[in-house]
C-alpha atoms as a PDB file:
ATOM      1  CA  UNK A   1     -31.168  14.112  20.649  1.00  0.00           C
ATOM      2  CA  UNK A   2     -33.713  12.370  18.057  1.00  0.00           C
ATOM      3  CA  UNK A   3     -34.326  14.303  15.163  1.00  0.00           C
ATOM      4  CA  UNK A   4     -37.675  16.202  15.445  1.00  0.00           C
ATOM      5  CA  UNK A   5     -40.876  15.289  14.105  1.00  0.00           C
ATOM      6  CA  UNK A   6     -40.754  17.907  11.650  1.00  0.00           C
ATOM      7  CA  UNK A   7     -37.187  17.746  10.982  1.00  0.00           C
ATOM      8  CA  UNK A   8     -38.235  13.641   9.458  1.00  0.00           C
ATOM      9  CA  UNK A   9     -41.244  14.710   7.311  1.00  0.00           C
ATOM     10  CA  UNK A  10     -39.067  17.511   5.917  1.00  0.00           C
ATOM     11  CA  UNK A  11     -36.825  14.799   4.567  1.00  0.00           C
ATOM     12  CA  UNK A  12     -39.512  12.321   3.675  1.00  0.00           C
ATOM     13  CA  UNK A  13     -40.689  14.675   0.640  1.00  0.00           C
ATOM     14  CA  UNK A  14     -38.769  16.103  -2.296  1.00  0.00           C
ATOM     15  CA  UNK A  15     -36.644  19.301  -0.618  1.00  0.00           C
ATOM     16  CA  UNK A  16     -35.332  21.946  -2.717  1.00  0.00           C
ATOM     17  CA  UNK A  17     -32.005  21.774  -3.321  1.00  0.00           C
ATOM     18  CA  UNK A  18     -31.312  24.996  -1.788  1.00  0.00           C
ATOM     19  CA  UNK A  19     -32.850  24.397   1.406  1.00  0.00           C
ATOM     20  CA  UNK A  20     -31.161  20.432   1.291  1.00  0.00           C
ATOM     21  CA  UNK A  21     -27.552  22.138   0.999  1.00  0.00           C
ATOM     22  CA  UNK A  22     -27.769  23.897   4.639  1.00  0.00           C
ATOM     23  CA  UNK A  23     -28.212  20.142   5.987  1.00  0.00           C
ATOM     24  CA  UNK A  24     -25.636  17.508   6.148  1.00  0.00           C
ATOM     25  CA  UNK A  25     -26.813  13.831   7.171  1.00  0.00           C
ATOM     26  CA  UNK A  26     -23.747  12.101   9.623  1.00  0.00           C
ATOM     27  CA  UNK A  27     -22.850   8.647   8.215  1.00  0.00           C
ATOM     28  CA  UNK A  28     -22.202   7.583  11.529  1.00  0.00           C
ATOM     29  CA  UNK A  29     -25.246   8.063  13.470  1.00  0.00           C
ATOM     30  CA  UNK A  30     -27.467   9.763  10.712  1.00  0.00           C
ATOM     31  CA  UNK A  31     -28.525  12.685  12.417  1.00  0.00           C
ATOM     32  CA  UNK A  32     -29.173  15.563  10.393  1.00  0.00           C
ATOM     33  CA  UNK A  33     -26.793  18.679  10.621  1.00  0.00           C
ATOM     34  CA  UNK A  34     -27.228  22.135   9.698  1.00  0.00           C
ATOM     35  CA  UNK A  35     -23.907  22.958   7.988  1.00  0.00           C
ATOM     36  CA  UNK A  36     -23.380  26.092   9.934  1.00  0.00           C
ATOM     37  CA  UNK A  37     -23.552  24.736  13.496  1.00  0.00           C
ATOM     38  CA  UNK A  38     -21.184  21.572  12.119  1.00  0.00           C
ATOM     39  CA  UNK A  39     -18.467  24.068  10.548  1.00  0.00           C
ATOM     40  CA  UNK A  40     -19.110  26.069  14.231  1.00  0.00           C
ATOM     41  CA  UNK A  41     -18.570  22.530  16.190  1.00  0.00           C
ATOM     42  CA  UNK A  42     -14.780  21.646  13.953  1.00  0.00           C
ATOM     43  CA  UNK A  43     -16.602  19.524  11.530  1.00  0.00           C
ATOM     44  CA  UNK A  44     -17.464  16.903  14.427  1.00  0.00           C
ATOM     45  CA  UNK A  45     -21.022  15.672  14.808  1.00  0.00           C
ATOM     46  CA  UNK A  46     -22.813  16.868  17.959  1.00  0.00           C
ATOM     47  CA  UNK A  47     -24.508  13.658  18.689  1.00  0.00           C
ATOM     48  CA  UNK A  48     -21.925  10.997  17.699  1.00  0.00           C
ATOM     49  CA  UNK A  49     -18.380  12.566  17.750  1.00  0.00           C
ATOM     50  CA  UNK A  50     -17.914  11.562  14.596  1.00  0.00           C
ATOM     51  CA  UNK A  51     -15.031  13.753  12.973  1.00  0.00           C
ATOM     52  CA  UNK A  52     -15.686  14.923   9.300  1.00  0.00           C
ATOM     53  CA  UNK A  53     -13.348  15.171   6.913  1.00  0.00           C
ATOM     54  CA  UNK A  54     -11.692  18.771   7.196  1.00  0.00           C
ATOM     55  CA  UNK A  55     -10.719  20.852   4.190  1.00  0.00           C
ATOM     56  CA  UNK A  56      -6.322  22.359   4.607  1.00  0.00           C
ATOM     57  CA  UNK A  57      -7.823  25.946   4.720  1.00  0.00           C
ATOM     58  CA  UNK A  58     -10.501  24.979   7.584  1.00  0.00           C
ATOM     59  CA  UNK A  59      -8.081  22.847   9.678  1.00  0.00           C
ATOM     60  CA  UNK A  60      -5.265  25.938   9.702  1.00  0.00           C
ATOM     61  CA  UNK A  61      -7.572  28.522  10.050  1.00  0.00           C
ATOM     62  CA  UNK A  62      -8.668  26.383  13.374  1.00  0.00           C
ATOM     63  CA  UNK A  63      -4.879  25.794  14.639  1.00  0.00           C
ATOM     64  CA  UNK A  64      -3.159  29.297  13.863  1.00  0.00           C
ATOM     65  CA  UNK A  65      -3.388  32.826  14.732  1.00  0.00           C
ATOM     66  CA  UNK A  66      -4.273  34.264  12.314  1.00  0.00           C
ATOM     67  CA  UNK A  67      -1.101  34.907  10.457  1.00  0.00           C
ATOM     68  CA  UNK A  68      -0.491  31.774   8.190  1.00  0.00           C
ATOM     69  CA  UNK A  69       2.011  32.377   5.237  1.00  0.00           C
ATOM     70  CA  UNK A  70       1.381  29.969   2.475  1.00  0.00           C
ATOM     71  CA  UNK A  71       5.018  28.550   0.809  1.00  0.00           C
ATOM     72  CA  UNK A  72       5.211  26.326  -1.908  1.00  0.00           C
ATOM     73  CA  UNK A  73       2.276  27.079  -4.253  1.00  0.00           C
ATOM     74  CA  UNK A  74       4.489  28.187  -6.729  1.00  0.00           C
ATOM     75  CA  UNK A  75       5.194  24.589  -7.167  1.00  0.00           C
ATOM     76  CA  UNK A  76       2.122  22.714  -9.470  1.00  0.00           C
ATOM     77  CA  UNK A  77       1.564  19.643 -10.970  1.00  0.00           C
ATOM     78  CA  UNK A  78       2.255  18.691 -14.801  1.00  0.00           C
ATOM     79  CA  UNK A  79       1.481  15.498 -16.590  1.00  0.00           C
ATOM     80  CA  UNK A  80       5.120  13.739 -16.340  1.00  0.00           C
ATOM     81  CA  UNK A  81       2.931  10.575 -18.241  1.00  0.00           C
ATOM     82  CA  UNK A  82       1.129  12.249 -19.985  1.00  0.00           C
ATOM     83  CA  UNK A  83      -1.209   9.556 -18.736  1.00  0.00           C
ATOM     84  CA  UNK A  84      -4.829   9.381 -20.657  1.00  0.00           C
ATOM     85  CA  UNK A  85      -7.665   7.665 -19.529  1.00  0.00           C
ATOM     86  CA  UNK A  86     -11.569   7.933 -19.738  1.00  0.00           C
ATOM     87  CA  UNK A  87     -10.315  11.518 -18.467  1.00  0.00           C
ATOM     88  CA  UNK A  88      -6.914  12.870 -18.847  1.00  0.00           C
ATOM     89  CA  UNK A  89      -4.924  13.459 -16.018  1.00  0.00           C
ATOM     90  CA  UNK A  90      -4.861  16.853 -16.630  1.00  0.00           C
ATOM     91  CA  UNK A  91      -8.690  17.584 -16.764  1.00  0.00           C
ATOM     92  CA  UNK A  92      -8.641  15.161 -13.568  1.00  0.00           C
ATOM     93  CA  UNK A  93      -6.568  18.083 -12.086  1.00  0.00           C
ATOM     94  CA  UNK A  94      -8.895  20.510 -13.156  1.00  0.00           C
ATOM     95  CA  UNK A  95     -11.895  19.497 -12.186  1.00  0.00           C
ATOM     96  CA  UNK A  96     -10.050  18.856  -7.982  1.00  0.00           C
ATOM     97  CA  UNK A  97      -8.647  22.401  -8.428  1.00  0.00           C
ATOM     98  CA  UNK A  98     -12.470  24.026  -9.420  1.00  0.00           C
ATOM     99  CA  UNK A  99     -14.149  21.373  -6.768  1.00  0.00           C
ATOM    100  CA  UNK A 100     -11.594  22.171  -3.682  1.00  0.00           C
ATOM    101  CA  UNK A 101     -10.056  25.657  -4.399  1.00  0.00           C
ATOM    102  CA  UNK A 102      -6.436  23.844  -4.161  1.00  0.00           C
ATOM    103  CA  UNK A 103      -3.878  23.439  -6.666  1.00  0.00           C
ATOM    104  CA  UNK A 104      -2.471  20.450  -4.388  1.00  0.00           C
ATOM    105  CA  UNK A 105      -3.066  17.868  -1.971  1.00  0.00           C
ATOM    106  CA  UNK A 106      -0.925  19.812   0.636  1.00  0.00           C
ATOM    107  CA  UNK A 107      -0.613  23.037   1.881  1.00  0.00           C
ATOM    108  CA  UNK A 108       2.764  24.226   3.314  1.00  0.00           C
ATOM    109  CA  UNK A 109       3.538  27.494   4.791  1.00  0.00           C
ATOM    110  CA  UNK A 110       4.649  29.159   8.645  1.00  0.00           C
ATOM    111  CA  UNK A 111       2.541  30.347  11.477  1.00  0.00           C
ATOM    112  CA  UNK A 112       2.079  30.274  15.053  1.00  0.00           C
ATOM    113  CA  UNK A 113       0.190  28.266  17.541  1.00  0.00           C
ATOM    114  CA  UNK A 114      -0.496  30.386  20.610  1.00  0.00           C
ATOM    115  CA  UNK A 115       3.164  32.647  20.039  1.00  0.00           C
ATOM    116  CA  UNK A 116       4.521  29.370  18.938  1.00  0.00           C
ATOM    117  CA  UNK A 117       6.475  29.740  15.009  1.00  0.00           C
ATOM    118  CA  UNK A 118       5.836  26.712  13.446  1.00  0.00           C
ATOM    119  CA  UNK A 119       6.354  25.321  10.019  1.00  0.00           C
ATOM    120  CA  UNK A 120       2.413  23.914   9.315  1.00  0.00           C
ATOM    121  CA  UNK A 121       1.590  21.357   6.299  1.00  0.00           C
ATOM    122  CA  UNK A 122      -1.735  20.165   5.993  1.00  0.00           C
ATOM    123  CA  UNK A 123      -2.928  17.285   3.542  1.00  0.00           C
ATOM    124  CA  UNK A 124      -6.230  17.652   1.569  1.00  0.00           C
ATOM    125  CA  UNK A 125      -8.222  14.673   0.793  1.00  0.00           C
ATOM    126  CA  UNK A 126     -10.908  16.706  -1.769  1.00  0.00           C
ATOM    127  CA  UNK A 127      -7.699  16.768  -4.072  1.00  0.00           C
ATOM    128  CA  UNK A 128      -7.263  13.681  -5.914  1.00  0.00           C
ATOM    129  CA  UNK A 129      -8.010  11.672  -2.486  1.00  0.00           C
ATOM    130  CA  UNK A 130      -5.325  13.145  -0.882  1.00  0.00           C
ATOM    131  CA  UNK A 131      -2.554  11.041  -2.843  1.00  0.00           C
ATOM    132  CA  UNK A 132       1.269  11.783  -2.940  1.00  0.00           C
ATOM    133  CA  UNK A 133       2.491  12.984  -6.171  1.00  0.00           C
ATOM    134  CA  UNK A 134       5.848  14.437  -7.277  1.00  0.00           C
ATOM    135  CA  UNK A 135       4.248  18.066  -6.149  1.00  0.00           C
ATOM    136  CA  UNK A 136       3.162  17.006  -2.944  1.00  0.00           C
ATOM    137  CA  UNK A 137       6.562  14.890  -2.156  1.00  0.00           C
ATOM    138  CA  UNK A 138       8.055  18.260  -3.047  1.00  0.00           C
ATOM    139  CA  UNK A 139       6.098  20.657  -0.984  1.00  0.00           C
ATOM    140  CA  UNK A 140       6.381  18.459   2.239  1.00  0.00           C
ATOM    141  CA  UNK A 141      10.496  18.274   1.544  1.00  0.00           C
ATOM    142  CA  UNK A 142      10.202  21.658   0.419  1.00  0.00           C
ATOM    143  CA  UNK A 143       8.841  22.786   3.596  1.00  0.00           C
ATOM    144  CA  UNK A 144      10.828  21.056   6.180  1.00  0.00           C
ATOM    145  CA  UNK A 145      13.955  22.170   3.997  1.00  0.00           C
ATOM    146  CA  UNK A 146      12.822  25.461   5.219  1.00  0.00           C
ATOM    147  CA  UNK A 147      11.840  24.771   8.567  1.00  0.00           C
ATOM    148  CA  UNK A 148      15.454  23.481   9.290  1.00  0.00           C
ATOM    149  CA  UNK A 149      16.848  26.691   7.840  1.00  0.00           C
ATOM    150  CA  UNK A 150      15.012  28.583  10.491  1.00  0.00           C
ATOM    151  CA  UNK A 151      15.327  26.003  13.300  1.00  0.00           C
ATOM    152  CA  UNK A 152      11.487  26.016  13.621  1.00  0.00           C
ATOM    153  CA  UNK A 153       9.244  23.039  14.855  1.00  0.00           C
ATOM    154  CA  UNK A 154       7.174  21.063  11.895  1.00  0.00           C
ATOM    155  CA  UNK A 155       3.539  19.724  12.056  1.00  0.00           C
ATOM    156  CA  UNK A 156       2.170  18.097   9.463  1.00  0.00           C
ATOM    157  CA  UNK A 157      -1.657  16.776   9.311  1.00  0.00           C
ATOM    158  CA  UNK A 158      -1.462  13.504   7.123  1.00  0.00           C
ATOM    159  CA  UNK A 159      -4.778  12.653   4.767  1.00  0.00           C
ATOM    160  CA  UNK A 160      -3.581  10.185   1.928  1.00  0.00           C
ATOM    161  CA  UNK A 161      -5.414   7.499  -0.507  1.00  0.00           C
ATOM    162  CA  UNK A 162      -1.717   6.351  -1.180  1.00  0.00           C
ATOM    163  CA  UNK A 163       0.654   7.357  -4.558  1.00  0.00           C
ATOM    164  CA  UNK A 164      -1.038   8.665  -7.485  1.00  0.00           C
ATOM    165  CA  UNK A 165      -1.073   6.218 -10.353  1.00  0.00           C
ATOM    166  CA  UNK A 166      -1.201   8.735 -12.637  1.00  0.00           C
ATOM    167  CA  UNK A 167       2.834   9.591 -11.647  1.00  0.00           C
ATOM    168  CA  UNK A 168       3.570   6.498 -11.678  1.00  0.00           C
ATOM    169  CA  UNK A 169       7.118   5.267 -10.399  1.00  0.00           C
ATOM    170  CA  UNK A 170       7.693   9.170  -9.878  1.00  0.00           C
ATOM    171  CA  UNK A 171       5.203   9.380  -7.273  1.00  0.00           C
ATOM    172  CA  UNK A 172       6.715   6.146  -5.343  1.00  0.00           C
ATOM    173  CA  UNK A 173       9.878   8.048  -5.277  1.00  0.00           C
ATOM    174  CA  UNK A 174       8.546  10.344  -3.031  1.00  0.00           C
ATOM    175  CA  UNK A 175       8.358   8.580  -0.387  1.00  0.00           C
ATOM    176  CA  UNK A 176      12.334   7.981  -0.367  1.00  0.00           C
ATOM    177  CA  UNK A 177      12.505  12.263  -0.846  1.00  0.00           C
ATOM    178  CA  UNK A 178      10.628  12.737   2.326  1.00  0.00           C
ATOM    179  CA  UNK A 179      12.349  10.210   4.372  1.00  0.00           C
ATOM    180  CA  UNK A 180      15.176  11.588   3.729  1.00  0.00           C
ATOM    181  CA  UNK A 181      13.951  15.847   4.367  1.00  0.00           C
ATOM    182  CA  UNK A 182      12.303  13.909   7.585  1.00  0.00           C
ATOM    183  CA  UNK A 183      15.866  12.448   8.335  1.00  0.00           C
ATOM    184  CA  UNK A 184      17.734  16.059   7.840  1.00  0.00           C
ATOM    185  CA  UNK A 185      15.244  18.118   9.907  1.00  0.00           C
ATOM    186  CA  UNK A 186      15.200  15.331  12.829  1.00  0.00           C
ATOM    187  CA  UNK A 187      18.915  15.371  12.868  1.00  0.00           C
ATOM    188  CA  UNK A 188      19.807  18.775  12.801  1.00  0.00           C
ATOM    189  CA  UNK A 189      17.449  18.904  16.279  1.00  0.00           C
ATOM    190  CA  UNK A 190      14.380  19.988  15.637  1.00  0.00           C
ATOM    191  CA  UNK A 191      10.867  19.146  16.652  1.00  0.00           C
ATOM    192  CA  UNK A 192       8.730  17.384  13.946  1.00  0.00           C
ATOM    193  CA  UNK A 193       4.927  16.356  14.621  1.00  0.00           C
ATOM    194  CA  UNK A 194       2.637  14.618  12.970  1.00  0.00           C
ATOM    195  CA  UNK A 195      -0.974  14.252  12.965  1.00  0.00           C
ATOM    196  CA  UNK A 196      -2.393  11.153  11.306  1.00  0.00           C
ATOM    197  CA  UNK A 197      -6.517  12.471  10.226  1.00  0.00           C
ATOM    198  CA  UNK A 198      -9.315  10.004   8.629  1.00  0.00           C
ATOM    199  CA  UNK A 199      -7.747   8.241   6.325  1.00  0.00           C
ATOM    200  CA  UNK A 200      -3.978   8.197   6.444  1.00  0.00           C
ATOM    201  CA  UNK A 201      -2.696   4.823   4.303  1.00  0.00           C
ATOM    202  CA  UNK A 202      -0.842   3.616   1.314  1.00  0.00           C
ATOM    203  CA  UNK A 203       2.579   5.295   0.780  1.00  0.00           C
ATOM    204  CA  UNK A 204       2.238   8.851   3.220  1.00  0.00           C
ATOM    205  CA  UNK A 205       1.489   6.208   5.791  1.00  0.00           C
ATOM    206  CA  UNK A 206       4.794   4.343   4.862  1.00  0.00           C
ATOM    207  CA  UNK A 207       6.959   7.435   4.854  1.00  0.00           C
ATOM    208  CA  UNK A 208       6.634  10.433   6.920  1.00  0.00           C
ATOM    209  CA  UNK A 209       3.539  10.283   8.532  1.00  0.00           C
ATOM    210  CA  UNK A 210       5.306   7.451  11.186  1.00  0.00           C
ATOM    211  CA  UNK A 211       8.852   9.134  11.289  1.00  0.00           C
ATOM    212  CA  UNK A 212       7.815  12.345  13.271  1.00  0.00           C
ATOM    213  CA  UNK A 213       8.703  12.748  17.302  1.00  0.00           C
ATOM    214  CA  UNK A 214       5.073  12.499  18.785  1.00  0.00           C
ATOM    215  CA  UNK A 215       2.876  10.717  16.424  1.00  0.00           C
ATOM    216  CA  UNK A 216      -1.162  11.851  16.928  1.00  0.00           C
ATOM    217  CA  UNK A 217      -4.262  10.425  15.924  1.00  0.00           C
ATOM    218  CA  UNK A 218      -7.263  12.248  15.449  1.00  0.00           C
ATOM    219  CA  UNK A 219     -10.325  10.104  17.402  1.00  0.00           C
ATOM    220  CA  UNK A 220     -11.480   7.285  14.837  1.00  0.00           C
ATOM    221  CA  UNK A 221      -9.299   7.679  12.438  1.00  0.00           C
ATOM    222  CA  UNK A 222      -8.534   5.233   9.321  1.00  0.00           C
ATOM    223  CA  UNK A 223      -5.406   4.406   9.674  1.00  0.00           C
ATOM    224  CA  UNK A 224      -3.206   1.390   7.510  1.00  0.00           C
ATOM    225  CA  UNK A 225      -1.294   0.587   4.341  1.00  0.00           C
ATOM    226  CA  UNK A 226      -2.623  -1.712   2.281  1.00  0.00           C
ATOM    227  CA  UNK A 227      -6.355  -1.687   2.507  1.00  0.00           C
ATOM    228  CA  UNK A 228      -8.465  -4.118   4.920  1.00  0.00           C
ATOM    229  CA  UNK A 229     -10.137  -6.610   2.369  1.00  0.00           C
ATOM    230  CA  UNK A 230      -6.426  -6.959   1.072  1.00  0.00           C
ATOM    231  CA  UNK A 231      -4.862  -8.355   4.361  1.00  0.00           C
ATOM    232  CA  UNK A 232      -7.646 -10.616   5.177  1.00  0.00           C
ATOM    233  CA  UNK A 233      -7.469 -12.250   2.029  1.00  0.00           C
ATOM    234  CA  UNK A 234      -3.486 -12.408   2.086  1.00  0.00           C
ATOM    235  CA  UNK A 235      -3.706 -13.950   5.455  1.00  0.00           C
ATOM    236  CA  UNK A 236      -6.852 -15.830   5.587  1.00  0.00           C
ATOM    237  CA  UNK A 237      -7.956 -14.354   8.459  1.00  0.00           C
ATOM    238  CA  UNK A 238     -11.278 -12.500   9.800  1.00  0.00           C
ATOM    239  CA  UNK A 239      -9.125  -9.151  11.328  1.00  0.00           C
ATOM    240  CA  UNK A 240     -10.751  -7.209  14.127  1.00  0.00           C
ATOM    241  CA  UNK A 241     -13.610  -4.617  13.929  1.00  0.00           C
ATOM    242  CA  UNK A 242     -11.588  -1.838  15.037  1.00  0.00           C
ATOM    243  CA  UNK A 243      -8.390  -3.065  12.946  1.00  0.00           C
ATOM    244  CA  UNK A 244      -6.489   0.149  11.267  1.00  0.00           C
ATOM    245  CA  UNK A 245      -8.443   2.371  13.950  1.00  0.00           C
ATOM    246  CA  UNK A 246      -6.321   4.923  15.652  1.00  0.00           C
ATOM    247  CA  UNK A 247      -7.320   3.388  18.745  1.00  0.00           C
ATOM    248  CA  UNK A 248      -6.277   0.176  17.339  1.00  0.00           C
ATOM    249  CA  UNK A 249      -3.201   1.338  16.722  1.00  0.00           C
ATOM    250  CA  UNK A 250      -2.854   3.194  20.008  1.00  0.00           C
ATOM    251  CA  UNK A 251      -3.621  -0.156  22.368  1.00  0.00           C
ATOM    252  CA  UNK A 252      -0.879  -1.601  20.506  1.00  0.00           C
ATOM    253  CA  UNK A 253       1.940   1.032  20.944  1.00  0.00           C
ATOM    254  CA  UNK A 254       2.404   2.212  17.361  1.00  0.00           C
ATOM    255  CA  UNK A 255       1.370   6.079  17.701  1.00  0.00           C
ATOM    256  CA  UNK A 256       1.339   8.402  21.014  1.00  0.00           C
ATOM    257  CA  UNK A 257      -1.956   9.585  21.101  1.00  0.00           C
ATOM    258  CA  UNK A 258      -5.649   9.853  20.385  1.00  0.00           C
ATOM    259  CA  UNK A 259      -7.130  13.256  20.500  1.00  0.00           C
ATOM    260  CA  UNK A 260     -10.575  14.471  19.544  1.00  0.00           C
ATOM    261  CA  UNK A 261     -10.401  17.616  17.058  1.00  0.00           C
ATOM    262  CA  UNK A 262     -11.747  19.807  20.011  1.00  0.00           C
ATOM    263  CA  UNK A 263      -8.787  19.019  21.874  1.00  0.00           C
ATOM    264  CA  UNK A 264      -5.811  18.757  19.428  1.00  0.00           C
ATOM    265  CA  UNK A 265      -4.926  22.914  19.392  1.00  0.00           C
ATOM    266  CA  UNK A 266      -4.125  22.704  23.244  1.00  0.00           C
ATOM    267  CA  UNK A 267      -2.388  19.274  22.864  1.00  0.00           C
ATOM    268  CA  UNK A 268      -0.315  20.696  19.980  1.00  0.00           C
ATOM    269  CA  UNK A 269       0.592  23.701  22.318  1.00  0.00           C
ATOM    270  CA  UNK A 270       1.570  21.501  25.326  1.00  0.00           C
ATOM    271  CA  UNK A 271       3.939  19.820  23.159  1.00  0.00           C
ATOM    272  CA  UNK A 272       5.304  22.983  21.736  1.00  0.00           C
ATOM    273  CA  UNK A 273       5.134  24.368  25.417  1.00  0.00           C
ATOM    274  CA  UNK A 274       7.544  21.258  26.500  1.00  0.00           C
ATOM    275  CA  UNK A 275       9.952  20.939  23.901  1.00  0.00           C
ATOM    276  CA  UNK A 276      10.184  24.852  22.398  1.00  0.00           C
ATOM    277  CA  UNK A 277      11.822  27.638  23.431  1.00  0.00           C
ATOM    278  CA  UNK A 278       8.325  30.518  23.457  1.00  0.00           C
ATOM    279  CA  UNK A 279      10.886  33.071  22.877  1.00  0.00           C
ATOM    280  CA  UNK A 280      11.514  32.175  18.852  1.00  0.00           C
ATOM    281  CA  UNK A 281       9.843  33.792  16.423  1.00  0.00           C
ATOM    282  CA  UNK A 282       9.455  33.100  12.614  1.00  0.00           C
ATOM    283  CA  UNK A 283      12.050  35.050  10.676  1.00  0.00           C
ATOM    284  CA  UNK A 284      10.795  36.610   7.283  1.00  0.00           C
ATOM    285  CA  UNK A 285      10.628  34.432   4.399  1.00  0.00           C
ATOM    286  CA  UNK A 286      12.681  34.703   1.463  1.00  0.00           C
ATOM    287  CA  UNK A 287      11.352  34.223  -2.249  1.00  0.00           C
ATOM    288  CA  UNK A 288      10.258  30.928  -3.048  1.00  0.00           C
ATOM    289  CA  UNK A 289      11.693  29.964  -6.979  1.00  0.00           C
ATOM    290  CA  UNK A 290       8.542  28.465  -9.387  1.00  0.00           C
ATOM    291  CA  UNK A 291       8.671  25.062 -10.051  1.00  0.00           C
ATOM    292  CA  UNK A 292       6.729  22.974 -12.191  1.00  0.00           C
ATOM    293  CA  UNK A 293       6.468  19.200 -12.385  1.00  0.00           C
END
């Protein structure tokens, strides 16, 4: 539908700013969207399908039922660098914590998807563009830890810039730590899922975001490691216009599926229906220790 008439010479002139904030323009096909029907609709445009960027609390609040235990908070970040730049790394972290109401880039806990337990992490891209630190290498390994304890299936919803410079060589080592929780809680026999959301690159990309048992793309998706401008100049090549696209990636056999947001609570039950025994349920949780990084 074309934006109305009156809808246009609302935003030709100088709107207040609280009347601007209930609108939202898409930067696909530039409709304007109130705020309230786009939060109703998942965070996907009504005209164009295009699939906003979801914050953790809004994407498990859409998946579970209602009874999501949050793990792993305990754990927060530090400043192993003690890295300074124009801004410190620690008033970096400040100012993501006040802007997203996180205290990481991941949230980690159990729920259930239609009377299915599941162990749930979901990456946050608000919080320092959704990049892998020490915490978040040690809430993901933290959580399937945990998930293999109670022989419970894990679905994690990628949403990564990459490593965080700030951590350095400390956040590169991550990647090995959750290879290797990936590797225990794939061995031992259980179900691990993972959902690769707008943009999943750099080093989450390399590590356990393509080790799970049914890898799924959300529809349009960003999907890659090194960035685009990179490999065309490394290969001297012009690469497609859909290159790092999860249907890119899905025409060429490197992940299972392509699901629009509507549709990814039922496909995530059908999977769980398939592979899961209903009966199961999450046993309690014990106390989580504090850690600090």
């Amino acid at each position: 539908m074309p934006m109305p008439d009156w809808l246009s010479r609302l935003r030709e002139r100088d709107v207040p700013a609280q009347d601007a904030a209930l609108w939202i323009k898409c930067p696909s096909c530039g409709e304007m969207l109130y705020r309230k029907d786009l939060a109703a609709n998942l965070s996907v445009c009504s005209k164009c399908q295009y699939h906003f960027r979801m914050s953790a609390y809004d994407r498990i609040n859409s998946l579970v039922d209602d009874d999501f235990v949050e793990i792993g908070n305990e754990i927060v970040p530090g400043d192993p660098l003690e890295w300074i730049d124009k801004r410190s790394y620690r008033e970096k972290l400040d100012g993501d914590r006040a802007k997203s109401n996180l205290s990481e880039a991941v949230v980690t806990g159990f729920g259930t998807l239609d009377g299915f337990a599941v162990a749930l992490g979901v990456m946050d891209f608000s919080f320092r563009g959704g990049t892998m630190g020490t915490v978040v290498g040690e809430r993901i390994a933290h959580l399937l830890e945990e998930a293999r304890e109670r022989r419970l299936p894990c679905v994690i919803f990628t949403a990564s810039g990459g490593a965080r410079m700030e951590e350095g060589m400390l956040a590169l080592m991550q990647m090995a730590k959750t290879t290797q929780a990936v590797e225990r809680f794939t061995s031992a026999g259980n179900l691990y899922v993972s959902v690769l959301t707008d943009p999943t690159t750099g080093g989450v990309s390399a590590s356990f975001a393509f080790q799970s048992d049914v890898i799924i793309a959300e529809a349009r998706a960003s999907i890659g490691f090194a960035g685009r401008r990179v490999i065309e100049q490394t290969v001297r090549q012009r690469l497609p216009d859909n290159f790092q696209t999860a249907e890119f990636l899905l025409e060429r056999g490197q992940i299972d599926l392509v699901v629009t947001r509507a549709a990814l609570r039922d496909t995530l039950v059908r999977i769980l229906d398939y592979a899961i025994d209903r009966r199961r349920t999450a046993p309690l949780l014990k106390a989580v220790p504090e850690f600090a990084f």
